[in-house]
C-alpha atoms as a PDB file:
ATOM      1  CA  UNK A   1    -145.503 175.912 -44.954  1.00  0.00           C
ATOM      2  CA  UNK A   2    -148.090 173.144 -44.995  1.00  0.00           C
ATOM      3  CA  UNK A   3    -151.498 173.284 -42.717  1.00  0.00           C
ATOM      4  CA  UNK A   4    -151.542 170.877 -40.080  1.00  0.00           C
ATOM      5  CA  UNK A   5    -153.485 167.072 -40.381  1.00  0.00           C
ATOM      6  CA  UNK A   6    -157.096 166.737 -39.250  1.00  0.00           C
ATOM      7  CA  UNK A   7    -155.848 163.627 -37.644  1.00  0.00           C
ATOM      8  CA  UNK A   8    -152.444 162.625 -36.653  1.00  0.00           C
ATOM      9  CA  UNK A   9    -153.119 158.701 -37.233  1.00  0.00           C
ATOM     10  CA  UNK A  10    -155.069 156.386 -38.832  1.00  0.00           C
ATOM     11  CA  UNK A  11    -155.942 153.134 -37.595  1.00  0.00           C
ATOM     12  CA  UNK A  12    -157.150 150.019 -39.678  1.00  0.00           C
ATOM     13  CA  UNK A  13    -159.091 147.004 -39.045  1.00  0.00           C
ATOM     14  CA  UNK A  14    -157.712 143.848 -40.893  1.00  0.00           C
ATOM     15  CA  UNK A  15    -159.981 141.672 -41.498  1.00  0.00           C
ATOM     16  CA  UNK A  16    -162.818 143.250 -44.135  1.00  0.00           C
ATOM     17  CA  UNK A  17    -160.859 146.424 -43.940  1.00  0.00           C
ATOM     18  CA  UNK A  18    -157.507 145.967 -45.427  1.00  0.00           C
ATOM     19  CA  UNK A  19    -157.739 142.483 -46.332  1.00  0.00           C
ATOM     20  CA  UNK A  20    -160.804 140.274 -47.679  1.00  0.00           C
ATOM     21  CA  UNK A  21    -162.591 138.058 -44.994  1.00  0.00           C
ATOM     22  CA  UNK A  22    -162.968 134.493 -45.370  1.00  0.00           C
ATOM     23  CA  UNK A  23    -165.506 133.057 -47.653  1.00  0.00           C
ATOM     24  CA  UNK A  24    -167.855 130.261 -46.491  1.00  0.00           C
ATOM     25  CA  UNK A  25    -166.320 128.220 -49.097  1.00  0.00           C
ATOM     26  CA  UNK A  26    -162.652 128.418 -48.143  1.00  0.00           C
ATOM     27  CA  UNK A  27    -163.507 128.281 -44.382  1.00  0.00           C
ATOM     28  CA  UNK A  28    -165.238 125.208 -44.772  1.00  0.00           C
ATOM     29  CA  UNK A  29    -162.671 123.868 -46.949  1.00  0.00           C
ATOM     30  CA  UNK A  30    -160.744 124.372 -44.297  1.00  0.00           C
ATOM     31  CA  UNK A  31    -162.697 122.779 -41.732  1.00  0.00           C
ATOM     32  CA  UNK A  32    -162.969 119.672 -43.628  1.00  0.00           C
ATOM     33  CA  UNK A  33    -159.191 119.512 -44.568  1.00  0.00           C
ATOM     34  CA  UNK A  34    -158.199 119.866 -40.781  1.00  0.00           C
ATOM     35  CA  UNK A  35    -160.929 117.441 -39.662  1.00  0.00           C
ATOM     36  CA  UNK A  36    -159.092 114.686 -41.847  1.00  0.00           C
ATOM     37  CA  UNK A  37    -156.048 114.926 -40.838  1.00  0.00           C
ATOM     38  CA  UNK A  38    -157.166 114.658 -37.136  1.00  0.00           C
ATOM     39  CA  UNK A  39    -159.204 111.397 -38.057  1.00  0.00           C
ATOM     40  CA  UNK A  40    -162.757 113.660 -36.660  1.00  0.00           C
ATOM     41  CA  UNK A  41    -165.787 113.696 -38.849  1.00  0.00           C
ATOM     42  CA  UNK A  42    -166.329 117.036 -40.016  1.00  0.00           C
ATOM     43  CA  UNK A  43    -169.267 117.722 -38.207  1.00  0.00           C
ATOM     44  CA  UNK A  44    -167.507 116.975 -34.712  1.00  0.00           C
ATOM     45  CA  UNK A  45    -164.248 119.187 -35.503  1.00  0.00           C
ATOM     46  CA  UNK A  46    -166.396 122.001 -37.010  1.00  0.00           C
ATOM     47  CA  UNK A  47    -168.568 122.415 -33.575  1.00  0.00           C
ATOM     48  CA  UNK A  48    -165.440 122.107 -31.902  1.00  0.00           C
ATOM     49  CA  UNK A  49    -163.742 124.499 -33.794  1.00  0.00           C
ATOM     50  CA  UNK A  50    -166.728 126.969 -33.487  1.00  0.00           C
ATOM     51  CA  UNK A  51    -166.560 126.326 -29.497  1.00  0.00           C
ATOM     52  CA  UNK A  52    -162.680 127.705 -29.145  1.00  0.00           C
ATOM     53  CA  UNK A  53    -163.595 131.064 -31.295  1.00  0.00           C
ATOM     54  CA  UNK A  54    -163.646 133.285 -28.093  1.00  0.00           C
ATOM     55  CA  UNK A  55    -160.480 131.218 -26.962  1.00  0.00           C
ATOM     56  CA  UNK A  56    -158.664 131.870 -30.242  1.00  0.00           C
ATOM     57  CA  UNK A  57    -159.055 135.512 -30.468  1.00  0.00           C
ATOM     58  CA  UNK A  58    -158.300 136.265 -27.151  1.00  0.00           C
ATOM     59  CA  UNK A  59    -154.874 134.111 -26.561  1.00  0.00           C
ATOM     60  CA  UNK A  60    -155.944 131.021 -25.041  1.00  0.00           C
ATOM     61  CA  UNK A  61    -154.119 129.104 -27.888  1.00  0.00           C
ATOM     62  CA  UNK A  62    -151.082 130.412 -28.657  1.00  0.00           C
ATOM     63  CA  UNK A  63    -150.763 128.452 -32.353  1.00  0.00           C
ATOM     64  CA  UNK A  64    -152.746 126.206 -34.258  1.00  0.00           C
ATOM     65  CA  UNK A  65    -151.552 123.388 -33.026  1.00  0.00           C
ATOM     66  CA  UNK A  66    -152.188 124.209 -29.069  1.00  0.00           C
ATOM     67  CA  UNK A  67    -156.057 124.960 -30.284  1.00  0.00           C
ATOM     68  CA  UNK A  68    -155.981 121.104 -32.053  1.00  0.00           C
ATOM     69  CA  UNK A  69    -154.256 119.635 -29.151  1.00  0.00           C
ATOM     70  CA  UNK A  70    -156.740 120.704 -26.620  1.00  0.00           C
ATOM     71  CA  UNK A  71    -159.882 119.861 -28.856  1.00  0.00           C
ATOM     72  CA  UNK A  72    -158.732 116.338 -29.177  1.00  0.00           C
ATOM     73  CA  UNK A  73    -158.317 116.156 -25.623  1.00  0.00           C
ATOM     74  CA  UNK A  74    -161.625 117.690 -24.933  1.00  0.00           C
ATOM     75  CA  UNK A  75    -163.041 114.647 -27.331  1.00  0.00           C
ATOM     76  CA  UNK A  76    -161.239 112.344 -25.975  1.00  0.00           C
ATOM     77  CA  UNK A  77    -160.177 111.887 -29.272  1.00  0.00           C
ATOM     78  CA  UNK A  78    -156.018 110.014 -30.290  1.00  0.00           C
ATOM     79  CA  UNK A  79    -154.664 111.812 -32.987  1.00  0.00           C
ATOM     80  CA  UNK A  80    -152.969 109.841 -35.536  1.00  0.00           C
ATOM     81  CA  UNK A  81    -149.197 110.648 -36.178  1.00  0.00           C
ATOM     82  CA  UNK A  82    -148.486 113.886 -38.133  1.00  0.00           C
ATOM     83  CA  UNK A  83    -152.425 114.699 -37.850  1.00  0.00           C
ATOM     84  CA  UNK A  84    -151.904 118.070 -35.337  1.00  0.00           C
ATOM     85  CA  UNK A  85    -148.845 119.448 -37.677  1.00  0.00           C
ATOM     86  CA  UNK A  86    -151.004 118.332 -40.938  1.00  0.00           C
ATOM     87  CA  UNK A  87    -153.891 120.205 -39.780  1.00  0.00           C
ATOM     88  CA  UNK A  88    -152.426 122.935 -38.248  1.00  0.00           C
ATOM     89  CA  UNK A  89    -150.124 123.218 -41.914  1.00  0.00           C
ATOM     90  CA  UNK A  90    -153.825 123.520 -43.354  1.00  0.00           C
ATOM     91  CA  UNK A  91    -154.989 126.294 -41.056  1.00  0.00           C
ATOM     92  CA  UNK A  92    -151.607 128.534 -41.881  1.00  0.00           C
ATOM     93  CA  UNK A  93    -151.927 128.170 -45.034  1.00  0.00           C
ATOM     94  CA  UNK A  94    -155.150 129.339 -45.336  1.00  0.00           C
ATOM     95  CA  UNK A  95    -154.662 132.578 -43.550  1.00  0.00           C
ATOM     96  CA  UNK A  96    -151.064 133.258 -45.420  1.00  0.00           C
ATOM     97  CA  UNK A  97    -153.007 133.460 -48.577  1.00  0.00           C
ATOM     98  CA  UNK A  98    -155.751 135.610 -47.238  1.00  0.00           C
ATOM     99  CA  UNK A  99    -152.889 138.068 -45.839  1.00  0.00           C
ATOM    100  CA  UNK A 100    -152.756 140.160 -49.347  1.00  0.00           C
ATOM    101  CA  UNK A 101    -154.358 143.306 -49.296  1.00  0.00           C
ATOM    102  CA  UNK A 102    -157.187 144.813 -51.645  1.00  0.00           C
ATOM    103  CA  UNK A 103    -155.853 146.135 -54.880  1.00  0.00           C
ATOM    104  CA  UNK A 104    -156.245 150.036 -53.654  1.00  0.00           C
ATOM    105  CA  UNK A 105    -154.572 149.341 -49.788  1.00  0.00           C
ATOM    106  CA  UNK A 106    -150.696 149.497 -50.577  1.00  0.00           C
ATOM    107  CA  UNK A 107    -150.832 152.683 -52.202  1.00  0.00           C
ATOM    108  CA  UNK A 108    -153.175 154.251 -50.374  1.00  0.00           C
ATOM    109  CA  UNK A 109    -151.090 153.709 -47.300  1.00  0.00           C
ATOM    110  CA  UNK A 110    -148.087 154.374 -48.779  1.00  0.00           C
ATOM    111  CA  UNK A 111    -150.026 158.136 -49.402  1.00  0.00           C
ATOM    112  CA  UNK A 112    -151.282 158.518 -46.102  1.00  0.00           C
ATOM    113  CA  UNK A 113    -147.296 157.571 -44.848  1.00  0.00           C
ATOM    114  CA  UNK A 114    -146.092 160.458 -47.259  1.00  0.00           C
ATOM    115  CA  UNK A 115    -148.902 163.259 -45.930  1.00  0.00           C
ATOM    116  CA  UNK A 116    -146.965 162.377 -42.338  1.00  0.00           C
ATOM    117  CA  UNK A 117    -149.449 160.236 -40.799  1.00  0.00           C
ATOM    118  CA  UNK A 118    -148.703 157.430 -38.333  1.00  0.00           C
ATOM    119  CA  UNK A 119    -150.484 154.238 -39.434  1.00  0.00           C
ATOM    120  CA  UNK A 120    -151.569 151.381 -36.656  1.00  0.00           C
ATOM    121  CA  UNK A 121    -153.394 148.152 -36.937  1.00  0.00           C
ATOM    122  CA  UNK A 122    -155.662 146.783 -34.575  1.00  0.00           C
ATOM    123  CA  UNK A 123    -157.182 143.034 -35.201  1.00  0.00           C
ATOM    124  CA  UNK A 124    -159.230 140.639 -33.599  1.00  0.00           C
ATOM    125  CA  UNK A 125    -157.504 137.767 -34.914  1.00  0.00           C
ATOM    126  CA  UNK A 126    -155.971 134.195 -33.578  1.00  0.00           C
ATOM    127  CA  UNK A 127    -152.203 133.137 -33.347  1.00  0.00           C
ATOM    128  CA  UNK A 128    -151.749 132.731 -36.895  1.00  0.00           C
ATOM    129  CA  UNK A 129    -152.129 135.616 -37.915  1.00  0.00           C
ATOM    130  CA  UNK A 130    -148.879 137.694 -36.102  1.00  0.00           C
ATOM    131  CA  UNK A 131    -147.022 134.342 -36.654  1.00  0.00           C
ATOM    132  CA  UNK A 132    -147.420 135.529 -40.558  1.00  0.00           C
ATOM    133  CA  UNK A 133    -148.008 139.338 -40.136  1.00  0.00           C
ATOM    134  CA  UNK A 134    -144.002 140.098 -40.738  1.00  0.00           C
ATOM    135  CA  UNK A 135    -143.810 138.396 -43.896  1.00  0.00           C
ATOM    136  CA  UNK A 136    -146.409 140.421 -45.644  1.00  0.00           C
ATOM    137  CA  UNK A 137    -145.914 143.083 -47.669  1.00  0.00           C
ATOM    138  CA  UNK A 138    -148.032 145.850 -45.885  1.00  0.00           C
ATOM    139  CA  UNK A 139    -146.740 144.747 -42.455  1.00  0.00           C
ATOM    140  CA  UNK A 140    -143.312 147.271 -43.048  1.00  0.00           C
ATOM    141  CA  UNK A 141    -146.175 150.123 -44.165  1.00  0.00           C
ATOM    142  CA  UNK A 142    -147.973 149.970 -40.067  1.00  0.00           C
ATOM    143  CA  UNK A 143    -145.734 151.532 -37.171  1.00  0.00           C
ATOM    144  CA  UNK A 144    -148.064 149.647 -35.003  1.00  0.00           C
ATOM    145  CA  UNK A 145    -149.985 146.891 -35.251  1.00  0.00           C
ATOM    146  CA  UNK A 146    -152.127 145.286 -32.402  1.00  0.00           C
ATOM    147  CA  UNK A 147    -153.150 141.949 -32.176  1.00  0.00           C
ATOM    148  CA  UNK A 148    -156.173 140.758 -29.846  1.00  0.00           C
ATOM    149  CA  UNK A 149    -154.467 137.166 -29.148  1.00  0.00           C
ATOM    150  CA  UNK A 150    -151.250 138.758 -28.157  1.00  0.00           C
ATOM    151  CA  UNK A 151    -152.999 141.832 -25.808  1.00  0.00           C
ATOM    152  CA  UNK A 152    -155.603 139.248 -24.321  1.00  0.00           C
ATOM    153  CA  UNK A 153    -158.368 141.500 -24.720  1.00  0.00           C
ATOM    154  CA  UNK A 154    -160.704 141.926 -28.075  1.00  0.00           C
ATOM    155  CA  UNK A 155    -162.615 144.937 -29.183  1.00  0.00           C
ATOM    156  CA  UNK A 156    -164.530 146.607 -28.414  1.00  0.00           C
ATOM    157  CA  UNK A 157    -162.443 146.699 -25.253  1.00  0.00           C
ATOM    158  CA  UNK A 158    -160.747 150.400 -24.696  1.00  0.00           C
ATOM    159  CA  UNK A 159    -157.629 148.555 -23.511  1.00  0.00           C
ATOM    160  CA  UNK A 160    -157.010 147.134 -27.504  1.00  0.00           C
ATOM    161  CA  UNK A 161    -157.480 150.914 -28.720  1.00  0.00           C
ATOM    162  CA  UNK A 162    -155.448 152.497 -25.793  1.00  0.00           C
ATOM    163  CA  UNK A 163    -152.422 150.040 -26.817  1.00  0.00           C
ATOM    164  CA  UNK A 164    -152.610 150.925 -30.011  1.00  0.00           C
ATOM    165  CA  UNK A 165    -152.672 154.648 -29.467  1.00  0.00           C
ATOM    166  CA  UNK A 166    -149.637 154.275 -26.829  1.00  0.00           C
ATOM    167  CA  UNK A 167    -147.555 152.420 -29.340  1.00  0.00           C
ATOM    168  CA  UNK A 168    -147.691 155.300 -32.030  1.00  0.00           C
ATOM    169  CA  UNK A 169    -147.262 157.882 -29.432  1.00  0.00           C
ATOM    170  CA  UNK A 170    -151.175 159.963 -30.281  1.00  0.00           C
ATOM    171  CA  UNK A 171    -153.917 160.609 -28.709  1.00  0.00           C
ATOM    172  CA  UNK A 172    -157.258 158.825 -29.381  1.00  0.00           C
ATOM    173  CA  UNK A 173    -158.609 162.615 -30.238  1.00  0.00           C
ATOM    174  CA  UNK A 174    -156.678 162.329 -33.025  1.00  0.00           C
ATOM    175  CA  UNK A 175    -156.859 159.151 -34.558  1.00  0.00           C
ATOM    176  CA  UNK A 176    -159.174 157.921 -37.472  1.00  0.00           C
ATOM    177  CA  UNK A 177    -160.375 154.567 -37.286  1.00  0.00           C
ATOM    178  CA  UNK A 178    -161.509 152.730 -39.981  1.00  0.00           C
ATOM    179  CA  UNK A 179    -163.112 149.037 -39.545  1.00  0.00           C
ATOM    180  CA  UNK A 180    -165.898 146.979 -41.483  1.00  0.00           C
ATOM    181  CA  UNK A 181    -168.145 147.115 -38.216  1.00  0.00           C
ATOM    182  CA  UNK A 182    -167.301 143.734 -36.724  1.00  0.00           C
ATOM    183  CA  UNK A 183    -167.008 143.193 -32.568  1.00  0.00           C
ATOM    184  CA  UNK A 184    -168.527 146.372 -32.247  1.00  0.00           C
ATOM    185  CA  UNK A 185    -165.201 148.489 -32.943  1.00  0.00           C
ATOM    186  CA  UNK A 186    -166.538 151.258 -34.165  1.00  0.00           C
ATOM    187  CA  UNK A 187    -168.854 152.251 -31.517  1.00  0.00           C
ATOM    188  CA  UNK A 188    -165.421 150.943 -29.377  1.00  0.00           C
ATOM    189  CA  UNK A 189    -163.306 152.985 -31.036  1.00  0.00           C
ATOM    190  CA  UNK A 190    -165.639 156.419 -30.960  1.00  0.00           C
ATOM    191  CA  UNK A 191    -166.313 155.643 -27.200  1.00  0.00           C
ATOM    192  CA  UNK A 192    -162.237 155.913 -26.892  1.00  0.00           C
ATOM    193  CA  UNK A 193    -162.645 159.186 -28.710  1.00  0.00           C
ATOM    194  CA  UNK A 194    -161.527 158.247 -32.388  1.00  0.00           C
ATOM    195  CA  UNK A 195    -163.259 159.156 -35.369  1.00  0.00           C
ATOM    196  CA  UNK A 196    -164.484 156.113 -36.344  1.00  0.00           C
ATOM    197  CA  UNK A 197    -165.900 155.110 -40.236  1.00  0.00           C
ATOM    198  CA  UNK A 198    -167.131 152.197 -41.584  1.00  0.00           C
ATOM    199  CA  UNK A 199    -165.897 150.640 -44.727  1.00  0.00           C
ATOM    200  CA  UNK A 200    -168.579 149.014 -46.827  1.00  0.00           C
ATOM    201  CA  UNK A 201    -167.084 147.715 -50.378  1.00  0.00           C
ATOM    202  CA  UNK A 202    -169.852 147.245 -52.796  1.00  0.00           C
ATOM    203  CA  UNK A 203    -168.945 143.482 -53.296  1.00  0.00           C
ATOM    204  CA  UNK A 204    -169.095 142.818 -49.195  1.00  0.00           C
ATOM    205  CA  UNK A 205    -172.725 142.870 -48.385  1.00  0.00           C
ATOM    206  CA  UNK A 206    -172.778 140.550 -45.533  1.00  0.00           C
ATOM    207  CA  UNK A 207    -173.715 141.995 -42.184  1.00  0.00           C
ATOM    208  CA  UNK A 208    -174.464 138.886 -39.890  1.00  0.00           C
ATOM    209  CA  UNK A 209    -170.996 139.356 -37.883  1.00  0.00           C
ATOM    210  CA  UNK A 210    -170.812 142.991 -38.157  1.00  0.00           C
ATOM    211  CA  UNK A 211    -173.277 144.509 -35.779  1.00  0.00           C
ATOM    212  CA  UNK A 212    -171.651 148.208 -35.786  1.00  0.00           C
ATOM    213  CA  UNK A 213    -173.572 148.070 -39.537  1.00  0.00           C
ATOM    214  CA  UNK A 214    -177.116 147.511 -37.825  1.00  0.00           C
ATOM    215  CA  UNK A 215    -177.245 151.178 -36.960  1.00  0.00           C
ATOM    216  CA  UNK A 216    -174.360 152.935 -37.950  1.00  0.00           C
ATOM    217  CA  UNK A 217    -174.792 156.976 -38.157  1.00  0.00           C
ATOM    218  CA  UNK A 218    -171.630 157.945 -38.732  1.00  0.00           C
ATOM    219  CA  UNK A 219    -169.355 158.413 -41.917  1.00  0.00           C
ATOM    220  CA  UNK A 220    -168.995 155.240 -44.595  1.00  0.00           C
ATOM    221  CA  UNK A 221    -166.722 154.703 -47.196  1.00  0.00           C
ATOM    222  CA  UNK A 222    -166.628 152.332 -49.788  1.00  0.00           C
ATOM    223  CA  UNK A 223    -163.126 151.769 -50.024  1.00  0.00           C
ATOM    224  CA  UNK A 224    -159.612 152.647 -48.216  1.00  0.00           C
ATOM    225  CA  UNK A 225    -158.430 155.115 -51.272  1.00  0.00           C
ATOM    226  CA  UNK A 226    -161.716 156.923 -49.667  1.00  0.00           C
ATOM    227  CA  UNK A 227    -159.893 157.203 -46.555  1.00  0.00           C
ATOM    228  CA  UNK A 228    -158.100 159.840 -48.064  1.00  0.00           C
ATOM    229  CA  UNK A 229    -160.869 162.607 -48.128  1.00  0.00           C
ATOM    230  CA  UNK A 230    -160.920 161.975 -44.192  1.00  0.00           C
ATOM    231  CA  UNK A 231    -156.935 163.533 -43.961  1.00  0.00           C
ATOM    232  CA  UNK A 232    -157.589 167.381 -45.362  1.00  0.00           C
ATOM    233  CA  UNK A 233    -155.513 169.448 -43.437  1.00  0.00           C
ATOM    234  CA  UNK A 234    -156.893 172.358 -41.343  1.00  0.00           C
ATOM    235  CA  UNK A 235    -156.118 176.003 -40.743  1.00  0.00           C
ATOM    236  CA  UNK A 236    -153.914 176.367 -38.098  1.00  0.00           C
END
């Protein structure tokens, strides 16, 4: 008969984790895209943009569109006809392609799944991003997944961790959290009780939004296939 699992979940971060982030070129791309089909310069939709972040992640805009709306309004700013839906179309699109996982994630989860480990999600992410989650092909692969605009809270927040622990039935104790060190949710998710590592891929060297990287002392890995050294099972 098998040993037991070290751990009786695992938990992933999206964003930098499972998926790639943004680049500066895409997002700004982006930014100028949505700012011409609202009729704003670039430089007036961008700080406005910037201004809803907190807003975004935590549910205050439950779409795209409700975001666009309200920073018009706050501009005083008449939208022309189709601009909101045009825009919006922009912003949707641009997350649906960044919704594909690194080369070694479906596999590796699809491993983990077969050792009898539960597998959650937990992102800090806006509206778009569980309006597209169940179309994706790892979305069938997570028996929980935990969005910060839908819970109202963000990491590093214990209620976002708690949620996600309730949903696949474990205790934080036994969870493994892996995250690329952004909002702090790896010193959130240790403080919960999870063992918490940071993923660092050799290409992803930025560390301006990732503060858990500034002084990290726990266990890295490079990528999630190096997870897997994390699940060894223990004598019972």
């Amino acid at each position: 008969m098998p040993r037991p699992l070290k751990y009786d979940a695992v938990i992933f971060d999206l964003f930098g984790t499972i998926i790639d982030t943004f680049t500066v070129e895409d997002y700004d791309a982006m930014l100028h895209a949505m700012a011409g089909h609202i009729g704003l310069s670039y430089d007036d939709f961008k700080a406005a943009w910037s201004a809803t972040f907190r807003g975004r992640i935590v549910g205050d805009f439950q779409s795209a569109e409700a975001c666009i709306v309200a920073i018009c309004a706050s501009l005083g700013h008449s939208c022309p006809d189709g601009g909101i839906a045009g825009a919006a179309a922009v912003r949707n699109d641009l997350t649906r392609r960044m919704l594909v996982p690194r080369p070694d994630v479906v596999p590796t989860l699809a491993r983990i799944r077969g050792m009898g480990c539960r597998l959650g999600l937990i992102s800090d992410c806006s509206a778009e991003v569980p309006l597209l989650w169940e179309a994706t092909e790892i979305a069938p692969l997570f028996d929980a997944a935990v969005f910060s605009c839908v819970e109202r809270t963000r990491k590093p927040h214990p209620e976002i961790y708690n949620a996600c622990c309730h949903r696949l039935g474990v205790k934080p104790d036994r969870c493994l959290y892996i995250g690329d060190g952004s909002s702090r949710e790896l010193t959130g998710a240790r403080q919960v009780g999870m063992t918490a590592v940071l993923i660092r891929p050799p290409h992803d060297d930025e560390d301006w939004y990732r503060p858990d990287r500034w002084e990290w002392d726990g266990p890295v890995v490079r990528s999630v296939s190096e997870v897997l050294r994390f699940l060894e099972r223990v004598i019972s």
